[in-house]
N, C-alpha and C. Protein backbone atom coordinates (compact mmCIF):
# COMPACT_ATOMS: atom_id res chain seq x y z
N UNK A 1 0.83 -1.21 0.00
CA UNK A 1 0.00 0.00 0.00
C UNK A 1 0.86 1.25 0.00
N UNK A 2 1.96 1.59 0.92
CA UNK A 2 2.54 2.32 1.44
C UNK A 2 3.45 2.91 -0.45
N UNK A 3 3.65 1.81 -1.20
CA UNK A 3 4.62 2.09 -2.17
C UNK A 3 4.10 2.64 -3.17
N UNK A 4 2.73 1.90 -3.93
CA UNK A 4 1.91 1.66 -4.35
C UNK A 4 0.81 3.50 -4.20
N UNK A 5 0.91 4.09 -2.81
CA UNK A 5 0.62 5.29 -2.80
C UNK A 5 1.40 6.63 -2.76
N UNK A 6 2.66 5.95 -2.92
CA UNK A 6 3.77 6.78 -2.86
C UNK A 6 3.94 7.27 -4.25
N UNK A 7 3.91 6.29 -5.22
CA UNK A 7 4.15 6.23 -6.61
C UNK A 7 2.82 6.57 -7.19
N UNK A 8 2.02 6.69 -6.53
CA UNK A 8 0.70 7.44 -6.80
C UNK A 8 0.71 8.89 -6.60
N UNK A 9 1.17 9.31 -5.61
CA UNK A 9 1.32 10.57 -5.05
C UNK A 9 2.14 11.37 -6.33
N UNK A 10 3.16 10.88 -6.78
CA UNK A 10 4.13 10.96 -7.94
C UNK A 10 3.54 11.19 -8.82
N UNK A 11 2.81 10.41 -9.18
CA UNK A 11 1.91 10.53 -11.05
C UNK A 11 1.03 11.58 -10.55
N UNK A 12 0.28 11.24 -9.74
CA UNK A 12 -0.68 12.19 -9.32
C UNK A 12 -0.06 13.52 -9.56
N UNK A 13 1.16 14.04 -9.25
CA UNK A 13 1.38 15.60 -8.93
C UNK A 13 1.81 16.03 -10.12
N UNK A 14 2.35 14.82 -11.17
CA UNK A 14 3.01 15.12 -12.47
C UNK A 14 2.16 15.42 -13.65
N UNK A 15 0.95 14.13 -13.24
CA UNK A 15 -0.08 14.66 -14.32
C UNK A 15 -0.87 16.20 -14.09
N UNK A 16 -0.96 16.36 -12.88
CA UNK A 16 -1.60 17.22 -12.25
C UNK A 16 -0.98 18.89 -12.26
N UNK A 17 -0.12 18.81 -12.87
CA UNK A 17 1.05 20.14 -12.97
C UNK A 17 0.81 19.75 -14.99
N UNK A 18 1.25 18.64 -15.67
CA UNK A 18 0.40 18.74 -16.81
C UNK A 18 -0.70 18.86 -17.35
N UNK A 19 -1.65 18.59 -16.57
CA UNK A 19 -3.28 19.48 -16.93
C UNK A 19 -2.77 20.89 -16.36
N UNK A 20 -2.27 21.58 -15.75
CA UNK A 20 -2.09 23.14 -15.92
C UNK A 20 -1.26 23.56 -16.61
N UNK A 21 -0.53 22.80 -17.46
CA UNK A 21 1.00 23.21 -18.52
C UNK A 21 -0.11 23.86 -19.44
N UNK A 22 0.81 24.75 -19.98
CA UNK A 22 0.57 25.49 -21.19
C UNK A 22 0.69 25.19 -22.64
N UNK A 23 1.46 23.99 -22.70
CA UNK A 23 1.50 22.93 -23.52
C UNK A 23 0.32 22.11 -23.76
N UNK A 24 -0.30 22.28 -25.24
CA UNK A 24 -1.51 21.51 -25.48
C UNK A 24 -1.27 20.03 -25.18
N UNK A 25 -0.28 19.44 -25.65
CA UNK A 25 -0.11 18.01 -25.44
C UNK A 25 -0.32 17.32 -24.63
N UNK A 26 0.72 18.03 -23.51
CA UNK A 26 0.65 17.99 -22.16
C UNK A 26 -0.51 17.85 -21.50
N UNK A 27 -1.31 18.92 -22.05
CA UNK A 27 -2.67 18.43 -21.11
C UNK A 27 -3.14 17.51 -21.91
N UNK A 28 -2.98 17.46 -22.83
CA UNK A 28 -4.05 16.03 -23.72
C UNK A 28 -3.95 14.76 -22.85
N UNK A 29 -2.67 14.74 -22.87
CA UNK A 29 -1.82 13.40 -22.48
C UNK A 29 -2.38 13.45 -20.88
N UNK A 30 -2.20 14.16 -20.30
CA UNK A 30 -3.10 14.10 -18.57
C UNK A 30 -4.26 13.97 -18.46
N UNK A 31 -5.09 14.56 -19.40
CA UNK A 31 -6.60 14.10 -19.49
C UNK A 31 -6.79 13.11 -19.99
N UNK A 32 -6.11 12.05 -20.70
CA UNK A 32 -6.45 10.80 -21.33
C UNK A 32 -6.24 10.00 -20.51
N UNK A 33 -4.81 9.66 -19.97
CA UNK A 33 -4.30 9.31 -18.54
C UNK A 33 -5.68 8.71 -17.19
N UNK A 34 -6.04 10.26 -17.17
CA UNK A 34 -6.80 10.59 -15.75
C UNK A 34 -8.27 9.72 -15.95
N UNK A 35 -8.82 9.89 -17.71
CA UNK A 35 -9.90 9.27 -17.98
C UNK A 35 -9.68 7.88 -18.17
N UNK A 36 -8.61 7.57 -18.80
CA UNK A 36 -9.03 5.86 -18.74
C UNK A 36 -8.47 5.26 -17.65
N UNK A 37 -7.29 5.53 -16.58
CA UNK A 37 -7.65 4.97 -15.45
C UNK A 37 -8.53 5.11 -14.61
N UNK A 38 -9.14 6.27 -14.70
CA UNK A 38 -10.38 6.33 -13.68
C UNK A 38 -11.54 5.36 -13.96
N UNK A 39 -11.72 5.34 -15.61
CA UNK A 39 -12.83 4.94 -16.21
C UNK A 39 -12.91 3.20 -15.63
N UNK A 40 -11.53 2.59 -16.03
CA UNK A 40 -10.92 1.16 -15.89
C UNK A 40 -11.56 0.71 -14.07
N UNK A 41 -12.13 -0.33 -14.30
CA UNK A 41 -11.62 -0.99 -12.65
C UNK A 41 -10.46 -1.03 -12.13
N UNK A 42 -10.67 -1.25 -11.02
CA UNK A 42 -8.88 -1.01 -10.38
C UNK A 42 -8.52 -3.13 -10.27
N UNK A 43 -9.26 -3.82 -10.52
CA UNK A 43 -9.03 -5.14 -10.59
C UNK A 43 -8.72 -5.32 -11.94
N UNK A 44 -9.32 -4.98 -13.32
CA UNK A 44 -8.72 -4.68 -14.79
C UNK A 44 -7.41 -4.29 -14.91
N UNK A 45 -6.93 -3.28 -14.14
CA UNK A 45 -6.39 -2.37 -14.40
C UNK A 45 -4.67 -3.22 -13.72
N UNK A 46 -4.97 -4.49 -12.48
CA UNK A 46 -3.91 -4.77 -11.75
C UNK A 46 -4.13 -6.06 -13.14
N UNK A 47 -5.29 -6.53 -13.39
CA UNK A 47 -4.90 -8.04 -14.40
C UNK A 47 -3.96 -7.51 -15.80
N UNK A 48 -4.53 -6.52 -15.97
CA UNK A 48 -3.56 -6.01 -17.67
C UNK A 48 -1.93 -5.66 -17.10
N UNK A 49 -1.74 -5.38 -15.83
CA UNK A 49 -0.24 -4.89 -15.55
C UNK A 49 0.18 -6.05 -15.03
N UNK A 50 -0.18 -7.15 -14.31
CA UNK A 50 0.32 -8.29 -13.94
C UNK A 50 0.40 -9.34 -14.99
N UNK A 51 -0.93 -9.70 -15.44
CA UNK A 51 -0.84 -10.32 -16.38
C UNK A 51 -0.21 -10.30 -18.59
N UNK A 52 -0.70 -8.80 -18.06
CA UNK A 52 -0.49 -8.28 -19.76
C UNK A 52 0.55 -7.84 -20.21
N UNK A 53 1.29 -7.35 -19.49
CA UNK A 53 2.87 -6.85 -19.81
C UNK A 53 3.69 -8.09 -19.93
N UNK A 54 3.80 -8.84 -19.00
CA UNK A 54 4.64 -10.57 -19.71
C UNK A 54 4.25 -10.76 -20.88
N UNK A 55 2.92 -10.64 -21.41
CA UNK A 55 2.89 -11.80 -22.55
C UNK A 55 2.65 -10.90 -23.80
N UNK A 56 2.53 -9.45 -23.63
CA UNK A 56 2.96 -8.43 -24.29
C UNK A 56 4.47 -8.29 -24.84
N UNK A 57 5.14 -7.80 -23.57
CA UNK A 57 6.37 -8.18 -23.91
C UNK A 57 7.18 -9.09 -23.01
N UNK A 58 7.11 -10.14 -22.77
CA UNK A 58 8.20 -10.88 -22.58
C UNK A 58 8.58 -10.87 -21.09
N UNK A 59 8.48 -11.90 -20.15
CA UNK A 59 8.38 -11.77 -18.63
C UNK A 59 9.88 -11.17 -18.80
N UNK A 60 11.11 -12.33 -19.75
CA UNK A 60 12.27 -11.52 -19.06
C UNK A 60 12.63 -10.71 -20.06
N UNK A 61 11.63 -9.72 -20.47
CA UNK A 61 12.53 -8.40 -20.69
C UNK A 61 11.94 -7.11 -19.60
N UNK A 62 10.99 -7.52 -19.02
CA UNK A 62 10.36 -6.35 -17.94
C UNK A 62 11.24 -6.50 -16.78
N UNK A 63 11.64 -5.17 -16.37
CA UNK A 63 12.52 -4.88 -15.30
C UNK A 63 11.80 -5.90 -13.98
N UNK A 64 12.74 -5.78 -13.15
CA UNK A 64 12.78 -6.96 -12.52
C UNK A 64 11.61 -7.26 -11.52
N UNK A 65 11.58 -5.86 -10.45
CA UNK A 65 10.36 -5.75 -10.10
C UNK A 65 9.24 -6.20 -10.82
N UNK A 66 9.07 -5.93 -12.34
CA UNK A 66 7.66 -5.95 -12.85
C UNK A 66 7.46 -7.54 -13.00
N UNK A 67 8.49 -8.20 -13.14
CA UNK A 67 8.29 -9.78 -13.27
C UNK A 67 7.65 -10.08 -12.31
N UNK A 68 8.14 -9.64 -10.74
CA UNK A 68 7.28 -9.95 -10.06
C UNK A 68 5.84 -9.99 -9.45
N UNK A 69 4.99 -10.66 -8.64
CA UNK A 69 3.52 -10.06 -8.81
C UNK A 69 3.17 -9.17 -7.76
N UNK A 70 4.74 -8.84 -6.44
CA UNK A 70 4.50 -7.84 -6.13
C UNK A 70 4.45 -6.66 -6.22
N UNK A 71 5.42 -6.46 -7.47
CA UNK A 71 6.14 -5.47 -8.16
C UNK A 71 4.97 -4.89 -9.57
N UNK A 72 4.07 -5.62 -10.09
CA UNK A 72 3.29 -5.37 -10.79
C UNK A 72 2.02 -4.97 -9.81
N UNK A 73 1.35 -5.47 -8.66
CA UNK A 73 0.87 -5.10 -8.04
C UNK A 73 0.88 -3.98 -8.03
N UNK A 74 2.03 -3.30 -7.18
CA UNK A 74 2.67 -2.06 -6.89
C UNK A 74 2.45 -0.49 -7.63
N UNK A 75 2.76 -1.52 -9.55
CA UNK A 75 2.80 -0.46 -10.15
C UNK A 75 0.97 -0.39 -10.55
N UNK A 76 0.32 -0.95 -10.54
CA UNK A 76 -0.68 -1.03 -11.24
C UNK A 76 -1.59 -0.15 -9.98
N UNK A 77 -1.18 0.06 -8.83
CA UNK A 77 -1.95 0.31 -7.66
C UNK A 77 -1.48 1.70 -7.78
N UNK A 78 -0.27 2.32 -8.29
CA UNK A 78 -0.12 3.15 -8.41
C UNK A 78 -0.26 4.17 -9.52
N UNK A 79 -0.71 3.62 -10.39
CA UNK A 79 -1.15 3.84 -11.54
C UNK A 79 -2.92 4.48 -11.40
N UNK A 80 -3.57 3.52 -10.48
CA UNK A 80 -4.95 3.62 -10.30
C UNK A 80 -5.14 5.10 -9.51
N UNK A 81 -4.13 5.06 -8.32
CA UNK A 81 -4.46 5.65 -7.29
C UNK A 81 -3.74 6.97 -7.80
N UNK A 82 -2.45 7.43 -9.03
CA UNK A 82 -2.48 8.27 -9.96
C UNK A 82 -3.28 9.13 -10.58
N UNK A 83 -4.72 8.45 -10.83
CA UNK A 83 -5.40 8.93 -12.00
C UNK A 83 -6.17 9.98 -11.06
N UNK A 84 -6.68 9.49 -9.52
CA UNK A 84 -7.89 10.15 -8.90
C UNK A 84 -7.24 11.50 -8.08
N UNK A 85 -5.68 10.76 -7.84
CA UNK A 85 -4.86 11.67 -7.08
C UNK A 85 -4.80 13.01 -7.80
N UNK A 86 -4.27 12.62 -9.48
CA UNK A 86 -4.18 13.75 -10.01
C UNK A 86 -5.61 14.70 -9.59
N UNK A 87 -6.70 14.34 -10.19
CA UNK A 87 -7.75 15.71 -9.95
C UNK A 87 -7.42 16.12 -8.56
N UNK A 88 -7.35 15.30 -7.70
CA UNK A 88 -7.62 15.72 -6.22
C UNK A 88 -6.52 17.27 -6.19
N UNK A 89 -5.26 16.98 -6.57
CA UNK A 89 -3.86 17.64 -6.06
C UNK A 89 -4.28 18.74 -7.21
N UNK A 90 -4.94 18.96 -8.78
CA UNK A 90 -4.99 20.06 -9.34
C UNK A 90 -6.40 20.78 -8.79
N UNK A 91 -7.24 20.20 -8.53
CA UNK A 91 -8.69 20.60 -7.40
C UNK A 91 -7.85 21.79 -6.23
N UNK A 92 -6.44 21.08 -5.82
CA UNK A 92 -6.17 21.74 -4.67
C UNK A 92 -5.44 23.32 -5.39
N UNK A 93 -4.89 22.68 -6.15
CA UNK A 93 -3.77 24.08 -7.02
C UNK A 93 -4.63 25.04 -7.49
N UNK A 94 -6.05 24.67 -8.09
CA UNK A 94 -6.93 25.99 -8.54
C UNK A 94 -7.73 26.45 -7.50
N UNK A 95 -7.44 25.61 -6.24
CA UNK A 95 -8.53 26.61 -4.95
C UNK A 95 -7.21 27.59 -4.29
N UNK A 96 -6.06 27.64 -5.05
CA UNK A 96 -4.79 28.66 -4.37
C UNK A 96 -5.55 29.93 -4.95
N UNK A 97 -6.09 31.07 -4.31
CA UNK A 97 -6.20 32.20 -5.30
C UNK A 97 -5.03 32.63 -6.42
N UNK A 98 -5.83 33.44 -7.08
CA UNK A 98 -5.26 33.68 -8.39
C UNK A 98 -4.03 34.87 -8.06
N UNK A 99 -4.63 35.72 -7.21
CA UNK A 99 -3.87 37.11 -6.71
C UNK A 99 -2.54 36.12 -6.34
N UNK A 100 -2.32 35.38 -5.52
CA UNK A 100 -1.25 35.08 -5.25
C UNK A 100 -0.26 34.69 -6.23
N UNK A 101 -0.58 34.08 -7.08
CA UNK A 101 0.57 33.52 -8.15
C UNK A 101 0.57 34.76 -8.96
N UNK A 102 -0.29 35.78 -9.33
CA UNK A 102 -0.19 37.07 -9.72
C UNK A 102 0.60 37.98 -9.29
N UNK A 103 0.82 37.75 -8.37
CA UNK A 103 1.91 38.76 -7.35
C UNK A 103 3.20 38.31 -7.36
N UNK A 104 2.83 36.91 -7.59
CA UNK A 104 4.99 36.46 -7.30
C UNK A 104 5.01 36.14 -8.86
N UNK A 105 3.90 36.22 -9.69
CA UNK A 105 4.97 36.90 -11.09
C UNK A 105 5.45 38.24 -11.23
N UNK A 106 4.69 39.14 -10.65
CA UNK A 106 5.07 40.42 -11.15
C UNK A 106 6.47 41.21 -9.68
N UNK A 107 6.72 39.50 -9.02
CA UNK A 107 8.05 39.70 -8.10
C UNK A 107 8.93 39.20 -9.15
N UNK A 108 8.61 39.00 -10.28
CA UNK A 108 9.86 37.96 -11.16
C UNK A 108 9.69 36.49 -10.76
N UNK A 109 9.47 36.08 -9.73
CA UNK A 109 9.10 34.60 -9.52
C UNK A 109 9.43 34.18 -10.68
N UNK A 110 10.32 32.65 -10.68
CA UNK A 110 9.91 31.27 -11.83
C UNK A 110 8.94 30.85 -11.79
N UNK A 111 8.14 30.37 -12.51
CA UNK A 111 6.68 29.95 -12.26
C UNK A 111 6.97 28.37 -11.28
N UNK A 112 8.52 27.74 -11.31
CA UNK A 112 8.53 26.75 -10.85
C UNK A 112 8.61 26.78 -9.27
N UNK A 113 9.43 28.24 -8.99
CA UNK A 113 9.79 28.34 -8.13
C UNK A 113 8.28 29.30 -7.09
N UNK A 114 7.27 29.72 -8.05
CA UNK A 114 6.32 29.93 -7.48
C UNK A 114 5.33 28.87 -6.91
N UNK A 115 5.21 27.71 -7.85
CA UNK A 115 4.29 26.28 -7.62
C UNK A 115 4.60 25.95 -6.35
N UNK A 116 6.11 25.80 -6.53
CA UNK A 116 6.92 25.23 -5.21
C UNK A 116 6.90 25.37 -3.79
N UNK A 117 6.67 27.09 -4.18
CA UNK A 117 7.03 27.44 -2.69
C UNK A 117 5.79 27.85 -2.18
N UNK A 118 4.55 28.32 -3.10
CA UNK A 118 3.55 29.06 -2.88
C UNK A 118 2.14 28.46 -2.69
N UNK A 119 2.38 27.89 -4.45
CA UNK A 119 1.11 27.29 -4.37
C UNK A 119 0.65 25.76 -3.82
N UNK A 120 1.76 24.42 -3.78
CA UNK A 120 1.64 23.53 -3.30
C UNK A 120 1.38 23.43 -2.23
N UNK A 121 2.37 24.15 -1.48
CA UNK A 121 2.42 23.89 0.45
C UNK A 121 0.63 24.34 0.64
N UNK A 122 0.35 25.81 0.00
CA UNK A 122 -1.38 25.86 0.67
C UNK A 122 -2.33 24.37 0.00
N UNK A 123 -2.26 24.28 -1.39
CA UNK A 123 -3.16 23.33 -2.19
C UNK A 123 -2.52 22.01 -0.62
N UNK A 124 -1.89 21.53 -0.68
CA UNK A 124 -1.93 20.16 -0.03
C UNK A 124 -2.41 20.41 1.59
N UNK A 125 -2.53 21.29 1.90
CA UNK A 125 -3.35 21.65 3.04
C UNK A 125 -4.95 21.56 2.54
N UNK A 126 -5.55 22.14 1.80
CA UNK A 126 -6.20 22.01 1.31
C UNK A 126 -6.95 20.55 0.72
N UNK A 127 -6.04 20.09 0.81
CA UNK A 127 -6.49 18.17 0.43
C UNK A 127 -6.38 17.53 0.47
N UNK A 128 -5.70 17.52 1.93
CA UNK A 128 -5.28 16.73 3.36
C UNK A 128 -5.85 15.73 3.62
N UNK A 129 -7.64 16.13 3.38
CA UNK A 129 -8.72 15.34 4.09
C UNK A 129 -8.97 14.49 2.60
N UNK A 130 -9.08 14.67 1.36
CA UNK A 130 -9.30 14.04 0.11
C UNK A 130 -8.15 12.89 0.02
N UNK A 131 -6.77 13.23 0.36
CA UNK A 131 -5.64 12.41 0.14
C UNK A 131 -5.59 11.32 1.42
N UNK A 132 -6.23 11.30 2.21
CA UNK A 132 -6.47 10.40 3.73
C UNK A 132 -7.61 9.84 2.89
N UNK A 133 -8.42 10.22 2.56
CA UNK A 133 -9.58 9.43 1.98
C UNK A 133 -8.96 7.98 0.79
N UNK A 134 -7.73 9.02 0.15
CA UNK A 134 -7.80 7.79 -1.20
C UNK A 134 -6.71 7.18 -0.39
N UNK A 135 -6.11 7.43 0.58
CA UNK A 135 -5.10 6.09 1.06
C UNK A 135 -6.15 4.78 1.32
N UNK A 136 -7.30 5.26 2.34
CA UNK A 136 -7.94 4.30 2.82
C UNK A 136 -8.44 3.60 2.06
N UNK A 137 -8.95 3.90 0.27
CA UNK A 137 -9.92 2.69 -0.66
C UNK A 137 -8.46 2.35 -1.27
N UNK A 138 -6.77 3.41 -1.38
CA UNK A 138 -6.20 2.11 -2.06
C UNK A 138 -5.91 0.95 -0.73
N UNK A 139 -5.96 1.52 0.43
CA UNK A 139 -5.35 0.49 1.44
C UNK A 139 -6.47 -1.10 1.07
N UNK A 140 -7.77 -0.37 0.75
CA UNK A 140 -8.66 -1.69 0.57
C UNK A 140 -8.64 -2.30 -0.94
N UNK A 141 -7.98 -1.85 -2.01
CA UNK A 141 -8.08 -2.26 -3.18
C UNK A 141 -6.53 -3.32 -2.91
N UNK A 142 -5.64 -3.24 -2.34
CA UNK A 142 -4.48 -3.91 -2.03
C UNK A 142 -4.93 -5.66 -1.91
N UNK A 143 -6.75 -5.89 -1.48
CA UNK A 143 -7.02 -7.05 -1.25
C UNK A 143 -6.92 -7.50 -3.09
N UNK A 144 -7.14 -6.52 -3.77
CA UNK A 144 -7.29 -7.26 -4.91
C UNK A 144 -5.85 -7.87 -5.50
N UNK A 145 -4.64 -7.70 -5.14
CA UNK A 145 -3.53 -8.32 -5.61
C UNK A 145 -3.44 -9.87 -4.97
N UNK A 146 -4.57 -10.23 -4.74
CA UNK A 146 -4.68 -12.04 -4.49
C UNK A 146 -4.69 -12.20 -5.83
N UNK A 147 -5.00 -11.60 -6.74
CA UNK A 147 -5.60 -12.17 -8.16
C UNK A 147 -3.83 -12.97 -9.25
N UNK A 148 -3.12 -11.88 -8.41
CA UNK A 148 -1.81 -12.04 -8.97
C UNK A 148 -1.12 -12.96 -8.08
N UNK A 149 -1.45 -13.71 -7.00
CA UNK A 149 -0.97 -14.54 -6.30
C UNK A 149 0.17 -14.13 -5.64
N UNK A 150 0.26 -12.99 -4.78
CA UNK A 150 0.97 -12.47 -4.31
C UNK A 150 1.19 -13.69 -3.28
N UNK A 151 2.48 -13.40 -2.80
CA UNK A 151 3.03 -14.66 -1.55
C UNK A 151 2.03 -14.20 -0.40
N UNK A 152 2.44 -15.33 0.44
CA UNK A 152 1.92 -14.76 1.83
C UNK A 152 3.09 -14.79 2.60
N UNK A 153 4.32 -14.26 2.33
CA UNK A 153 5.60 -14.05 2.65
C UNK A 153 5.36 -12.94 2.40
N UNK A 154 5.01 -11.70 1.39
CA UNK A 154 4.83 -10.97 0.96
C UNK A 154 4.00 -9.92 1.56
N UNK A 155 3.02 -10.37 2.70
CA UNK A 155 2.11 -9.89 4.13
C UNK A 155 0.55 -9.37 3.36
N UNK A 156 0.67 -9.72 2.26
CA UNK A 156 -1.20 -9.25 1.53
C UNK A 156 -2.50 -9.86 2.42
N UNK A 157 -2.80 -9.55 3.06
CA UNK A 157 -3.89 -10.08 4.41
C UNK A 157 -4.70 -11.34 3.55
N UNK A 158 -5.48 -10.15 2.63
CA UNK A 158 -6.62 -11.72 1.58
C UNK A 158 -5.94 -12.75 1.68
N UNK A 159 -4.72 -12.09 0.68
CA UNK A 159 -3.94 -13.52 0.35
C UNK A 159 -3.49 -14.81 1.56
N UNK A 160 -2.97 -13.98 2.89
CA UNK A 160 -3.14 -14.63 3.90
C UNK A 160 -3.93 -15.49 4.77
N UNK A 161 -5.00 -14.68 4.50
CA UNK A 161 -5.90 -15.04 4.82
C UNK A 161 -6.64 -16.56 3.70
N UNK A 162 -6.57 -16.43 3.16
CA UNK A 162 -7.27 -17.27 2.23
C UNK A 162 -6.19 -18.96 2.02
N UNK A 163 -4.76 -18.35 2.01
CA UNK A 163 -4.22 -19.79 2.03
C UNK A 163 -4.17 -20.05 3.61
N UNK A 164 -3.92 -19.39 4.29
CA UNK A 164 -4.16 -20.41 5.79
C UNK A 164 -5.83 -20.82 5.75
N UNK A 165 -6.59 -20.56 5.90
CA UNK A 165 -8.24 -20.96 5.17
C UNK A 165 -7.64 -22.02 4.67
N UNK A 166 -7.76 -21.96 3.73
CA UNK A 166 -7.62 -23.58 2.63
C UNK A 166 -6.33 -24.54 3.34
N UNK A 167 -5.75 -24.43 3.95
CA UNK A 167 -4.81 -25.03 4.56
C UNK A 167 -5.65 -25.86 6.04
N UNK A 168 -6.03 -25.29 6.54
CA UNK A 168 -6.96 -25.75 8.16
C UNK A 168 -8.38 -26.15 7.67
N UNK A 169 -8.79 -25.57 6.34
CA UNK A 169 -10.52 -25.91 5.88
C UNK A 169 -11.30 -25.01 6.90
N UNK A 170 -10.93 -23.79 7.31
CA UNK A 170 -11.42 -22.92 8.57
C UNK A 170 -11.93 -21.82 7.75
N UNK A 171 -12.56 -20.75 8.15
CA UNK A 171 -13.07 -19.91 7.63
C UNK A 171 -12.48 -18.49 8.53
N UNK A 172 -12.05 -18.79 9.79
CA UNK A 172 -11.63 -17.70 10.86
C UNK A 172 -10.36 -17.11 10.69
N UNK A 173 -8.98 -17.74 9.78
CA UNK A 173 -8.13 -16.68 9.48
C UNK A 173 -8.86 -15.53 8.59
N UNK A 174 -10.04 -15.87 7.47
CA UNK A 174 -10.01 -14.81 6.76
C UNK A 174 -11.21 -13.79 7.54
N UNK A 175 -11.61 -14.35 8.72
CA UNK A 175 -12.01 -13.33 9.83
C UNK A 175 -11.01 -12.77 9.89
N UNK A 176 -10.06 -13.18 10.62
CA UNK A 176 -9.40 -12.38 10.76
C UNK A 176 -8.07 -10.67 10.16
N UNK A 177 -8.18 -11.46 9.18
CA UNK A 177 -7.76 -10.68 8.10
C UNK A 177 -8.39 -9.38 7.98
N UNK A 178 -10.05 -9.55 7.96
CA UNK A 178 -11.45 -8.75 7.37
C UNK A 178 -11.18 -7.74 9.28
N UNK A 179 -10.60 -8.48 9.85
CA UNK A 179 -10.52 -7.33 11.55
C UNK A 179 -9.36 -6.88 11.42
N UNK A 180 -8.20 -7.11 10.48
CA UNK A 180 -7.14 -6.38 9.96
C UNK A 180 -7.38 -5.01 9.63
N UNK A 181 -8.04 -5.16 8.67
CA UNK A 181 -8.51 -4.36 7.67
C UNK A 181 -9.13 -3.34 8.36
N UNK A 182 -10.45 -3.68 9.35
CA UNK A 182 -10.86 -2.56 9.83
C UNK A 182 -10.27 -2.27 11.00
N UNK A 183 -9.07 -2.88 11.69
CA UNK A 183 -8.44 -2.22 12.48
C UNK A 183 -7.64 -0.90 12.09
N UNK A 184 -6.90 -1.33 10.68
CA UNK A 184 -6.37 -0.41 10.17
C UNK A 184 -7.09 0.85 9.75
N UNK A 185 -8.25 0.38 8.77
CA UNK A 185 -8.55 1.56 8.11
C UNK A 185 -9.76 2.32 8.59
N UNK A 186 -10.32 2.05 9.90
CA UNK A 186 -11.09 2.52 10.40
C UNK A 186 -10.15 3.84 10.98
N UNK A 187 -9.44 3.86 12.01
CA UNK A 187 -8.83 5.16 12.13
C UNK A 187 -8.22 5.67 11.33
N UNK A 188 -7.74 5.29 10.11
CA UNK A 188 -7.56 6.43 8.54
C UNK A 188 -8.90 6.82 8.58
N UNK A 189 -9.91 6.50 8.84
CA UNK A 189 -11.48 7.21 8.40
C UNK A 189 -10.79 8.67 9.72
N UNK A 190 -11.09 8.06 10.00
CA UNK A 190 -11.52 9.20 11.51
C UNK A 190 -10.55 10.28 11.32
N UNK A 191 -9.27 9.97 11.09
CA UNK A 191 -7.87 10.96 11.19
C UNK A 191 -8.53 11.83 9.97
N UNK A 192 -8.94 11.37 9.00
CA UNK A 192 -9.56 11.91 7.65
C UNK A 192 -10.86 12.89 8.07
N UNK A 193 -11.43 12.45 8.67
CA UNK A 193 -12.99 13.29 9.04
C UNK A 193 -12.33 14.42 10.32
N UNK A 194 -11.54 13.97 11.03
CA UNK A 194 -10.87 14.73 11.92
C UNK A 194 -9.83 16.04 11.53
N UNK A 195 -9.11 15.75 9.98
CA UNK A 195 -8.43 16.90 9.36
C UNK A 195 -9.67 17.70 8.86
N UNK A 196 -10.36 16.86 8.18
CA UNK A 196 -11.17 17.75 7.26
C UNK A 196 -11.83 18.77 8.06
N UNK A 197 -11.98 18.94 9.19
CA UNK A 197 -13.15 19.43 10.46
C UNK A 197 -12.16 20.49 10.68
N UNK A 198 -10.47 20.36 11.06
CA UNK A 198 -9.40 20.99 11.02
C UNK A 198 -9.51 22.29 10.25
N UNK A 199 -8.98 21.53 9.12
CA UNK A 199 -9.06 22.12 8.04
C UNK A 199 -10.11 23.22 7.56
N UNK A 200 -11.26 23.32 7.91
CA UNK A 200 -12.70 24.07 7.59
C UNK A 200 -12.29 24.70 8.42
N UNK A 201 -12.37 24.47 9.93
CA UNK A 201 -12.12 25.81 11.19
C UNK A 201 -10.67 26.47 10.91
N UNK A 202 -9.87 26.03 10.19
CA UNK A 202 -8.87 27.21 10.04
C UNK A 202 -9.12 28.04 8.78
N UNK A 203 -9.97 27.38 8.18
CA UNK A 203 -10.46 29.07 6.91
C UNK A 203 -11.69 29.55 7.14
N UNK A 204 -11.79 29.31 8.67
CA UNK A 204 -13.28 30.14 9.34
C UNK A 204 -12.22 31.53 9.76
């Protein structure tokens, strides 16, 4: 999850700075991006990167990670969690007023060195409570990399859950797993409803 939203966070901010480029392409290429992974299931979306890139091109010519099904996991989770991130993080960049980036051009500002210093730090305050939100559905879409047979060396709960299950003929590891899950991502809810509440009383 942790990698998987990291490398999300990444695409997310890259596409998301290319839907505001001034470059037509640029945005083409971010809006196509943003629409067909959003459009895609996020279970489609892990079978075409786990499964479709080997037999596309060739298990051993994909870098090494990608051979693997944690490593395709990874990227495909980050890919998903890319597409929604982006709107979220340019949602945040156009609620920066306008006066401000107006002012540190006519200081000479780089426009890079304005994004940087000006407009990001407020926008990600700003979507604090949206970016806690999408950790918590990719933390729950992570069950779908059973499909790729992730190890259970590898710590994927389902997956854990499901071969100790079939191993005992029990049904209570994948209880347990399912009290994983909401151990974890129940207080990502709350920390999330708890910024967002933050967040509102400091632009009261």
């Amino acid at each position: 999850t942790a990698i998987g939203y990291l490398g999300g966070l990444v695409i997310g901010l890259v596409v998301a700075l290319m839907r505001q480029s001034q470059v037509p392409p640029a945005r083409v290429i971010a809006s196509v991006y943003i629409e067909v992974f959003r459009a895609l299931p996020a279970l489609l979306t892990i079978l075409i990167v786990g499964f479709g890139l080997p037999i596309a091109f060739g298990a051993e010519n994909l870098p090494g990670f990608l051979a693997q099904p944690w490593g395709a996991g990874c990227l495909a989770l980050a890919l998903v969690a890319g597409a929604y991130l982006a709107e979220t993080i340019r949602a945040g960049i156009e609620a920066v007023p306008r006066g401000q980036v107006e002012a540190a051009r006519s200081l000479g500002m780089p426009t890079g060195v304005t994004m940087r210093s000006i407009v990001l730090p407020q926008a990600f305050r700003v979507i604090l409570p949206p970016l806690t939100n999408e950790l918590v559905l990719l933390l729950k879409d992570t069950s779908l990399l059973a499909v790729l047979g992730v190890a259970i060396g590898q710590r994927e709960l389902t997956t854990w859950g499901r071969t100790i299950s079939n191993a005992i003929g029990n049904y209570t590891p994948l209880i347990a797993a399912a009290v994983c899950y909401l151990v974890i991502t129940l207080p990502l809810t709350f920390l999330a409803r708890w910024v967002e509440r933050r967040t509102q009383a400091d632009r009261r």
